[in-house]
Protein backbone atom coordinates (compact mmCIF):
# COMPACT_ATOMS: atom_id res chain seq x y z
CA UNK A 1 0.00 0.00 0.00
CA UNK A 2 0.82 3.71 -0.74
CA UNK A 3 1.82 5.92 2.71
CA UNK A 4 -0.12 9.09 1.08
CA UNK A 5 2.06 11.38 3.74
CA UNK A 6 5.39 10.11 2.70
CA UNK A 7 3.97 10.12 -1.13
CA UNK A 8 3.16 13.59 -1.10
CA UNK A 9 6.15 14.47 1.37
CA UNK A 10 8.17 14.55 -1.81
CA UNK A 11 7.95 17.88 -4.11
CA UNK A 12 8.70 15.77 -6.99
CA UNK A 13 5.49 13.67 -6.36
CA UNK A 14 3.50 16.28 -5.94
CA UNK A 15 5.05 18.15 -9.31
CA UNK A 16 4.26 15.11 -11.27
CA UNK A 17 0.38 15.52 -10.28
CA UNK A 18 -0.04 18.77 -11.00
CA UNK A 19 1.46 18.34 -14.40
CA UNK A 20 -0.44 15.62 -15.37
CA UNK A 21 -3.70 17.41 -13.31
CA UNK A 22 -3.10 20.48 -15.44
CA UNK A 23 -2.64 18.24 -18.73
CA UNK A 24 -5.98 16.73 -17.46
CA UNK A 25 -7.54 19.82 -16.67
CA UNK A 26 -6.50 21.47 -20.45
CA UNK A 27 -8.13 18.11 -21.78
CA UNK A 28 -11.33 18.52 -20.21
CA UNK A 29 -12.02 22.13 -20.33
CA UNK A 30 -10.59 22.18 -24.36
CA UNK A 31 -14.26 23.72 -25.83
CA UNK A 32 -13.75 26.88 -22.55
CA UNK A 33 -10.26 27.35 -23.40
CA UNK A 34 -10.44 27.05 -27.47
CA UNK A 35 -13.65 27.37 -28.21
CA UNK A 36 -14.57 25.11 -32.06
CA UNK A 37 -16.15 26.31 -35.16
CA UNK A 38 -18.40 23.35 -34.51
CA UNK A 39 -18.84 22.42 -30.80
CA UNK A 40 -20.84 19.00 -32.02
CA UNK A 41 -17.77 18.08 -34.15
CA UNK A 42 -14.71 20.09 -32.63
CA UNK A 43 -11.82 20.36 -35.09
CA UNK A 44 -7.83 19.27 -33.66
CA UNK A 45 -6.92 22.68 -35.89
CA UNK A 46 -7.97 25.89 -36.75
CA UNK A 47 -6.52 28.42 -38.96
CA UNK A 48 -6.16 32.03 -37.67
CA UNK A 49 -8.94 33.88 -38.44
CA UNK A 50 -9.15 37.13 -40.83
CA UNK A 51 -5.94 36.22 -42.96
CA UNK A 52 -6.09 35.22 -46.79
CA UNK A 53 -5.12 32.12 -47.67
CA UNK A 54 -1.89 33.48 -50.14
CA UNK A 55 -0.14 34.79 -46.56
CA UNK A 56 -0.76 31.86 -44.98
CA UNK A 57 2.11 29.69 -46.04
CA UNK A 58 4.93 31.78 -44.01
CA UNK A 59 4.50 31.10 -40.08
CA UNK A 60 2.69 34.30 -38.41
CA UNK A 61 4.13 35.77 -34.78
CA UNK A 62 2.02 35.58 -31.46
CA UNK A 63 -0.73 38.08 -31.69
CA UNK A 64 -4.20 38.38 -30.25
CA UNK A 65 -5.93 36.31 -33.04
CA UNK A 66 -3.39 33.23 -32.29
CA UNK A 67 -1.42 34.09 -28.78
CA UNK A 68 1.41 31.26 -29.63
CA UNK A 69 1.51 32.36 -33.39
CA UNK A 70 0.49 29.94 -36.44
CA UNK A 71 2.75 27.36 -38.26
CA UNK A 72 3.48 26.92 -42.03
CA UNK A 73 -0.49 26.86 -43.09
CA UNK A 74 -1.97 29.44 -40.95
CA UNK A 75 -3.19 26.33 -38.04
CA UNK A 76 -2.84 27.95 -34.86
CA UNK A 77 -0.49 26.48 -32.05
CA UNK A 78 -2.22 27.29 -29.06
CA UNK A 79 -5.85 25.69 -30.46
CA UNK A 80 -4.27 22.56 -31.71
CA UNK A 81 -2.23 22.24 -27.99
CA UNK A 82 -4.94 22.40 -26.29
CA UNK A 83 -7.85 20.06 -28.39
CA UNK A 84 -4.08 17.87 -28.75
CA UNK A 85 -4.20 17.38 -25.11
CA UNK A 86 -7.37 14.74 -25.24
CA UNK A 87 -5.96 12.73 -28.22
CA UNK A 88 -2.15 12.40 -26.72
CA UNK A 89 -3.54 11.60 -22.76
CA UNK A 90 -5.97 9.18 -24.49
CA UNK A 91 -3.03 7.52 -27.02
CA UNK A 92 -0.82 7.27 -24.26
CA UNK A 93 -3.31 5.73 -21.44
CA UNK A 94 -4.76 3.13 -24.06
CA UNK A 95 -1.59 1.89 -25.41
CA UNK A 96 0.52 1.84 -22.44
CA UNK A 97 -2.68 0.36 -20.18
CA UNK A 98 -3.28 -2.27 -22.74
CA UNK A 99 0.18 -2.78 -23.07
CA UNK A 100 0.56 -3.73 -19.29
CA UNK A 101 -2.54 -5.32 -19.05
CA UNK A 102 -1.31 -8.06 -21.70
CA UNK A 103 2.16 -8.36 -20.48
CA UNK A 104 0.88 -8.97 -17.13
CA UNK A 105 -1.91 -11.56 -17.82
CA UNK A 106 0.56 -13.36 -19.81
CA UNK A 107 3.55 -13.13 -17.63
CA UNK A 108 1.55 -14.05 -14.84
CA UNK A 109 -0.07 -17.19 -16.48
CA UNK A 110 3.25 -18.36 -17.54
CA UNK A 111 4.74 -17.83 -14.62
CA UNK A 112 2.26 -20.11 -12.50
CA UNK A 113 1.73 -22.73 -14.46
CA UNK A 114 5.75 -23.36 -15.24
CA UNK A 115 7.43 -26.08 -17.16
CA UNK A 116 7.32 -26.26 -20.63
CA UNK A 117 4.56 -24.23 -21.13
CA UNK A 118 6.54 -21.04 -19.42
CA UNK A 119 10.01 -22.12 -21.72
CA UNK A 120 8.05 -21.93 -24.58
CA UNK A 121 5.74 -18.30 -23.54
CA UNK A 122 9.64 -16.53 -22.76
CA UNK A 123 10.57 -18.16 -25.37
CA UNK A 124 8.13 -15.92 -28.17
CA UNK A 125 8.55 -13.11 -26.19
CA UNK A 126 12.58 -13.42 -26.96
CA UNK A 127 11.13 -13.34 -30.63
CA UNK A 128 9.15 -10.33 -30.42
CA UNK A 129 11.96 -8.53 -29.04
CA UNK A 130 13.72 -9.11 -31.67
CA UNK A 131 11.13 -7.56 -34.26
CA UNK A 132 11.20 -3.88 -34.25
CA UNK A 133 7.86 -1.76 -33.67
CA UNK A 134 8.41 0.12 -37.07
CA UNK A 135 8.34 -3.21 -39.08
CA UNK A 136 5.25 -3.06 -36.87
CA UNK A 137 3.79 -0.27 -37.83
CA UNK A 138 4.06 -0.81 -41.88
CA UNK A 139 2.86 -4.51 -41.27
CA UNK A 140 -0.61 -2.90 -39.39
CA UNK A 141 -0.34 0.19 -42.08
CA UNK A 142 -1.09 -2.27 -45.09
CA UNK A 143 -4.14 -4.62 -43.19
CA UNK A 144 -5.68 -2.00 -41.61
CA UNK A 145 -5.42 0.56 -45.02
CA UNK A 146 -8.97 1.15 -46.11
CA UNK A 147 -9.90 -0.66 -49.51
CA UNK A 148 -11.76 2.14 -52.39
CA UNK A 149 -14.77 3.02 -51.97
CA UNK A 150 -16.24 -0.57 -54.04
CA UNK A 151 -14.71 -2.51 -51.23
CA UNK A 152 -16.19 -3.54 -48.19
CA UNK A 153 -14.17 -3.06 -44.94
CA UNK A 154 -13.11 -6.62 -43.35
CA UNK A 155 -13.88 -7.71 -39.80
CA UNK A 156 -10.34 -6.01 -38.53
CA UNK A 157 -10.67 -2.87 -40.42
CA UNK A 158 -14.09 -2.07 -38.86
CA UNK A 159 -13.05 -3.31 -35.27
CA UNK A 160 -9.94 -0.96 -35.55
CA UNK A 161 -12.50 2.08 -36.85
CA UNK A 162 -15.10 1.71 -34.12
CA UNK A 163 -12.11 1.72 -31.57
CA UNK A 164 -10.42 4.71 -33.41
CA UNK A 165 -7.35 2.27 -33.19
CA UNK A 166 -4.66 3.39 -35.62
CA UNK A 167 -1.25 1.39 -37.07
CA UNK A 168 1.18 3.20 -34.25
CA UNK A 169 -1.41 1.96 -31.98
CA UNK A 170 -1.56 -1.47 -32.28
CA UNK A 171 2.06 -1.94 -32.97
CA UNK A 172 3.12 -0.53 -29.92
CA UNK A 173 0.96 -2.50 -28.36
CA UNK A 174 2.16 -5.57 -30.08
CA UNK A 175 5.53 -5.03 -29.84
CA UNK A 176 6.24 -3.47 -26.08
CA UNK A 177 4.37 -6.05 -23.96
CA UNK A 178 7.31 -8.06 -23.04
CA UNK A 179 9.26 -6.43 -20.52
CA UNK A 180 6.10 -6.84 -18.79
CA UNK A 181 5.68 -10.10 -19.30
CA UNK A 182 8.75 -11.03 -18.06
CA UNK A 183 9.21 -8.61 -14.91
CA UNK A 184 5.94 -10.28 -13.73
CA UNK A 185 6.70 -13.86 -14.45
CA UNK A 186 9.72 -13.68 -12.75
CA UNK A 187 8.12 -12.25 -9.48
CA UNK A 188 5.22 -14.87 -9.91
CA UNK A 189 7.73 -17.86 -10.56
CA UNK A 190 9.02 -16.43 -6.90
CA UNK A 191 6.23 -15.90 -4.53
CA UNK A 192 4.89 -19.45 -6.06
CA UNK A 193 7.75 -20.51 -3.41
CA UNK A 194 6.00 -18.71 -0.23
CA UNK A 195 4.35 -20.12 2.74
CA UNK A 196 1.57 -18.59 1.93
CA UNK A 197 1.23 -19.54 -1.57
CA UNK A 198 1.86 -23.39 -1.06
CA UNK A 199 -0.72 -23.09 1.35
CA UNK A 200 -3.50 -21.50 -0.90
CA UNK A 201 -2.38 -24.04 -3.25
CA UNK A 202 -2.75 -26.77 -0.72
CA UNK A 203 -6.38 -25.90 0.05
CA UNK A 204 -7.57 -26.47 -3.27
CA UNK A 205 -8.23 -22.93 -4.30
CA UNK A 206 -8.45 -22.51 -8.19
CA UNK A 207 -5.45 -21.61 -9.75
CA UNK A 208 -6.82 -17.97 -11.20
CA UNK A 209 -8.00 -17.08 -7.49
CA UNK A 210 -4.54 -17.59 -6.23
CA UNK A 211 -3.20 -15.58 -9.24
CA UNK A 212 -5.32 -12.46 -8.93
CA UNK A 213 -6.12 -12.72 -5.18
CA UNK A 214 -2.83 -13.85 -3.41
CA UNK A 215 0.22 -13.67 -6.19
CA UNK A 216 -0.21 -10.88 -8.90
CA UNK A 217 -0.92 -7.80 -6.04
CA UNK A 218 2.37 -8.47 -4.25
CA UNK A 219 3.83 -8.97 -8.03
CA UNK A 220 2.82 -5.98 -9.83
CA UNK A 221 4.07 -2.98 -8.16
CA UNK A 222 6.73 -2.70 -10.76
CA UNK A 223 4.83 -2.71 -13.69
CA UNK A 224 3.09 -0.07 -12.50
CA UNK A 225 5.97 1.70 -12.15
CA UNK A 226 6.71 0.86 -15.28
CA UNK A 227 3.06 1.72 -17.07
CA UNK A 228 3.20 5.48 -15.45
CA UNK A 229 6.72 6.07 -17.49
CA UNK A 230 5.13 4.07 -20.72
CA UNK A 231 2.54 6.68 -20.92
CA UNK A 232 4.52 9.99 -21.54
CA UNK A 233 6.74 7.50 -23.46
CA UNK A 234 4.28 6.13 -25.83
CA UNK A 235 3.03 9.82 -26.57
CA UNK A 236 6.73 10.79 -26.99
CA UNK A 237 7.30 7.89 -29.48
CA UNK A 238 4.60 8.75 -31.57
CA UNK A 239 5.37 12.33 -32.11
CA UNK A 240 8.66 10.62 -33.19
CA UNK A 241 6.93 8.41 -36.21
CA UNK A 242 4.55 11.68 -36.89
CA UNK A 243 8.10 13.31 -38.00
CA UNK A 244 9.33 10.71 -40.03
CA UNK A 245 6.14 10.68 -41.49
CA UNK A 246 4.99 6.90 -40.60
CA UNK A 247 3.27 8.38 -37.47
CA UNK A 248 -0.88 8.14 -36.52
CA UNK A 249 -0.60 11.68 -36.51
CA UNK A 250 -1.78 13.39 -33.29
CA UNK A 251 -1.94 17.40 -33.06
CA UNK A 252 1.20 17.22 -31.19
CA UNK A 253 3.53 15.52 -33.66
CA UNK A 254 1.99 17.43 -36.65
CA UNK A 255 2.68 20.44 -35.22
CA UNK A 256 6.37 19.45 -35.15
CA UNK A 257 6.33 18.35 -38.77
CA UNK A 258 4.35 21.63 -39.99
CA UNK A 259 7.25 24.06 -38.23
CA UNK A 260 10.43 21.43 -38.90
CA UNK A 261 11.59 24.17 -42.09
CA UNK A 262 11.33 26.83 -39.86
CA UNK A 263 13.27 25.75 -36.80
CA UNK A 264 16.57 27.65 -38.83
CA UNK A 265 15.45 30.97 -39.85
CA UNK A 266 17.31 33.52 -42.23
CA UNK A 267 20.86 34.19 -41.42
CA UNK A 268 20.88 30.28 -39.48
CA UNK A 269 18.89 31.81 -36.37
CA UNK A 270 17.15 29.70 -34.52
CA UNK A 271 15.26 31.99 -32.73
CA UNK A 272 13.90 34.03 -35.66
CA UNK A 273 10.58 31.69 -35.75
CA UNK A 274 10.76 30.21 -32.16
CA UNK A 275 7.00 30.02 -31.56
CA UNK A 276 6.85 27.23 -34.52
CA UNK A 277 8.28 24.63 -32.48
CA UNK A 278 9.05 25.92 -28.59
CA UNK A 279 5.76 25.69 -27.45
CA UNK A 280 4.83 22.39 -28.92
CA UNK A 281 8.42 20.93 -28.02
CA UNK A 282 7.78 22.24 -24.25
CA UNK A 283 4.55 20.63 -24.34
CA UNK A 284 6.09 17.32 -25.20
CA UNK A 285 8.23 17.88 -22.81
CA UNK A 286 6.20 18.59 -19.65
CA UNK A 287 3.90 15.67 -20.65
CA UNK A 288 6.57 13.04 -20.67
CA UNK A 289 8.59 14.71 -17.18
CA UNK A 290 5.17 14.35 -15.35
CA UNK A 291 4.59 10.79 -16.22
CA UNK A 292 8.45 9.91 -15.22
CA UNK A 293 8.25 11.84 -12.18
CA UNK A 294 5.18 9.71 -11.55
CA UNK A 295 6.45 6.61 -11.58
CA UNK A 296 9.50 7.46 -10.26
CA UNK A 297 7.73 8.09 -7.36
CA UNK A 298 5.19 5.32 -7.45
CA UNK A 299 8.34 3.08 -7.52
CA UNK A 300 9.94 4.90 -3.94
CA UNK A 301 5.81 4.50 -2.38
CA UNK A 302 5.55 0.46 -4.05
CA UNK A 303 9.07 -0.73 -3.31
CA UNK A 304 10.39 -0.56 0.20
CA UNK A 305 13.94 -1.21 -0.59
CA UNK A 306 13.88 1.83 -3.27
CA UNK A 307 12.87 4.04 -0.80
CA UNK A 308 15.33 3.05 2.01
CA UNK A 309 18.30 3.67 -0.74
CA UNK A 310 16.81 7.39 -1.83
CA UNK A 311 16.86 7.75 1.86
CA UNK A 312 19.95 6.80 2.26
CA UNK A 313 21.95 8.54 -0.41
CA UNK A 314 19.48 12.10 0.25
């Protein structure tokens, strides 16, 4: 269990939460803060208002219309941070929780039952360490591409549109389960060996009841750990496909890509169009420290000997 008074005892605990509160707070409150064209359908981007589409290709300065500016196309920065917010806290919660929910179920199986059936589960998730997530994303790129207009989406193709799950998704997903898997196999194939575990297996209790009720809560304290980093992580990662242009494309990573030519300005300044990528680069940035700082601390509250070492070497 969590000591709230020791958690919250450390600034760096309580910095985390209000960075990802705020985060939460600019996701919820988007149609206050940056009010859409269309409240029924709200728009990710919006391009300054009152300018003709000829001056819109060069990026345009703060100013009252846009107070962060515009990038290359006239989309203001501050609207598309803001309605951004929902779609990279909602990227990064589904793909890292599903992500740790997988690696622990099967991690946790494997771990109980043993033998030959555990040799063989670490066994494919050696092999899909080996595969990297960008062959991943191409692979989930070409089944889940939409047919023309004659063809009729297959099973997978409408499952993944209901869900609004795109290729980054699902191969991130796919393809970062296993240090999961294995952190909480290892921890299971352990407290299988305690008193208290022989004995629930002695009484007859059903395997899954001894899993979920007296092995996995003492076992998954570090994948929570773990899950809180994944989170600014995945949302980090996927800004990084956005720029090399195999990305799902979130407001966040699109903003980067629209303001990339402008990061060097005339004469090699870098500060000449600053507002094309400081703001969104901060943003990034702020995200990905809260979600660290998070776990970082989850890890000191979950894991006794962590904490006794911080102590130690403050």
């Amino acid at each position: 269990m969590i000591n709230l008074k020791r958690f919250f005892s450390n600034w760096q605990n309580v910095l985390a939460l209000l960075l990802i509160g705020f985060f939460v707070f600019v996701a919820i409150a988007a149609p206050y803060l940056a009010p859409p064209d269309d409240p029924d359908n709200p728009a990710l981007f919006r391009r300054m208002p009152g300018v003709r589409v000829s001056a819109l290709r060069n990026p345009r300065p703060p100013n009252p219309a846009a107070p962060l500016g515009t990038v290359s196309g006239g989309w203001d920065i501050l609207y598309s941070l803001i309605w951004g917010t929902r779609s990279s806290l909602r990227f990064g919660l589904v793909t890292a929780l599903s992500t740790a929910c997988f690696g622990i179920l099967v991690g946790a199986i494997s771990g109980y039952l043993g033998g030959s059936f555990n040799r063989m589960v670490l066994r494919v998730t050696d092999a899909f360490l080996t595969f990297p997530a960008i062959a991943g994303i191409f692979l989930f790129r070409l089944i889940l591409a939409p047919g023309d207009a004659q063809t009729a989406p297959n099973a997978l193709q409408s499952l993944a549109a209901t869900l609004q799950l795109d290729p980054v998704m699902l191969a991130l997903i796919l393809f970062s389960w296993m240090p999961y898997a294995r952190m909480i196999n290892s921890n299971i194939i352990k407290l299988k060996q305690t008193e208290y575990a022989m004995a629930a297996m002695t009484v007859g209790l059903k395997p899954l009841r001894i899993i979920l009720r007296h092995l996995l809560p003492n076992a998954v304290a570090p994948a929570i750990v773990l899950a809180a980093r994944d989170i600014g992580g995945m949302v980090i990662l996927e800004a990084a496909f956005t720029f090399i242009g195999i990305g799902a494309g979130l407001p966040w990573g699109i903003l980067i890509v629209a303001g990339r030519d402008w990061v060097i300005g005339p004469g090699g300044n870098p500060l000449a169009y600053s507002w094309v990528y400081l703001p969104t680069t901060l943003t990034l940035v702020l995200f990905s420290i809260g979600w660290n700082l998070l776990g970082d601390g989850l890890n000191n509250a979950l894991t006794p000997w962590a904490r006794e070492m911080n102590h130690r070497f403050d």
